[in-house]
Protein backbone atom coordinates (compact mmCIF):
# COMPACT_ATOMS: atom_id res chain seq x y z
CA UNK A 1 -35.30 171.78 17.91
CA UNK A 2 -32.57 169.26 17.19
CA UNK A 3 -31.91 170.57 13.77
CA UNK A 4 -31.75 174.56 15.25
CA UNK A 5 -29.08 173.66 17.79
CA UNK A 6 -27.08 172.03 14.77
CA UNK A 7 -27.39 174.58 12.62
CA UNK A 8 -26.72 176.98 15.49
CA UNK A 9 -23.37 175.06 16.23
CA UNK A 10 -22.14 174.82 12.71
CA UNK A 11 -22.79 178.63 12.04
CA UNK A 12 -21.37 179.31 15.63
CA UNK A 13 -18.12 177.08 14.62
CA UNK A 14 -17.96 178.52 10.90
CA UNK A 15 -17.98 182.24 12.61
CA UNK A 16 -15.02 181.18 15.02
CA UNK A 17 -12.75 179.71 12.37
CA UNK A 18 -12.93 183.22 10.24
CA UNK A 19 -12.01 184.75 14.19
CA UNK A 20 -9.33 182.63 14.20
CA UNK A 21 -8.52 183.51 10.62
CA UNK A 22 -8.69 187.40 10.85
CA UNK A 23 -6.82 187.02 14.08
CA UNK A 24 -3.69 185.27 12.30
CA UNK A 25 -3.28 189.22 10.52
CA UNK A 26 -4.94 191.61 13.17
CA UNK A 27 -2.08 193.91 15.00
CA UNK A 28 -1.33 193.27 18.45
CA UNK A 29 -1.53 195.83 21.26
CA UNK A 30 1.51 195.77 23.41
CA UNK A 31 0.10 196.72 26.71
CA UNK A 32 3.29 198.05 28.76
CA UNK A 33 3.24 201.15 25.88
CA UNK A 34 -0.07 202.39 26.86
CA UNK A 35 -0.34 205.28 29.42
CA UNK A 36 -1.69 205.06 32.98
CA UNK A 37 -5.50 204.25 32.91
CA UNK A 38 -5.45 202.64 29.60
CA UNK A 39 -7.69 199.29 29.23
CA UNK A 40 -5.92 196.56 28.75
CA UNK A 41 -5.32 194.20 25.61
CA UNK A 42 -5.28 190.14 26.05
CA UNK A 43 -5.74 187.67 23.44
CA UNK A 44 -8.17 184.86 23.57
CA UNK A 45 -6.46 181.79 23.75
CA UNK A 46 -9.21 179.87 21.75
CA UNK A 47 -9.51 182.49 18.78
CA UNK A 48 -6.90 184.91 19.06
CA UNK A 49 -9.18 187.81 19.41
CA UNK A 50 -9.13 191.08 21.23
CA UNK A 51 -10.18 191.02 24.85
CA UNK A 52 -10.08 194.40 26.50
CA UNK A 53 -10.18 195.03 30.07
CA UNK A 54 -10.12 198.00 32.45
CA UNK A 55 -6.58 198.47 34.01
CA UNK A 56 -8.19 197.34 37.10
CA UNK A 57 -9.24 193.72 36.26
CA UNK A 58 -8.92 191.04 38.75
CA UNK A 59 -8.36 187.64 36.50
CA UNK A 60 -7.15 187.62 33.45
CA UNK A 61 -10.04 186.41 30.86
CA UNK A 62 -9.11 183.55 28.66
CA UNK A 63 -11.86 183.64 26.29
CA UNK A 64 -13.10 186.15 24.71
CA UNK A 65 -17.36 186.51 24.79
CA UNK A 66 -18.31 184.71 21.84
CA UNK A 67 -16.06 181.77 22.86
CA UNK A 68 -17.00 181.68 26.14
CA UNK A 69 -20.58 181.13 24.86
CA UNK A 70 -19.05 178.33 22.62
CA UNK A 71 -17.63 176.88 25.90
CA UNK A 72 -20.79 177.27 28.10
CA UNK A 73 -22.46 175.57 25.17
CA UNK A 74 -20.20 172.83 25.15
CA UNK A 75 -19.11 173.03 21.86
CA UNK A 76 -15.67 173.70 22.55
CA UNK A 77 -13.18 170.92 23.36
């Protein structure tokens, strides 16, 4: 079991340095030139990935799903 949660978090920490990697190039989505109704665009401030939202969110997320995961997993520091 040991050896499956280590492989898990290398593959898991391998997969969120190409995020971070792909995010360095992705284009940005400037939410104020969106119309009315539009879901909005945040970055995660762990990978730099796209995190959209409906216009109506409450909090702003932080993470994105797969780092959140990372997080809850305690693999992020």
């Amino acid at each position: 079991m040991a050896l499956a949660t280590t492989q898990g978090k290398d593959f898991a920490l391998r997969a969120l340095a190409e995020r971070r990697e792909w995010s360095k190039t992705r284009e940005r989505i400037d939410n104020g030139r969106g119309y009315a109704g539009d879901p909005m665009h945040f970055d995660c401030i762990t990978c730099g990935g796209d995190i959209v939202v409906p216009e109506n969110y409450i909090n702003r997320p932080k993470l994105c799903r797969e780092c959140t995961a990372l997080k809850d997993a305690g693999w992020l520091e």
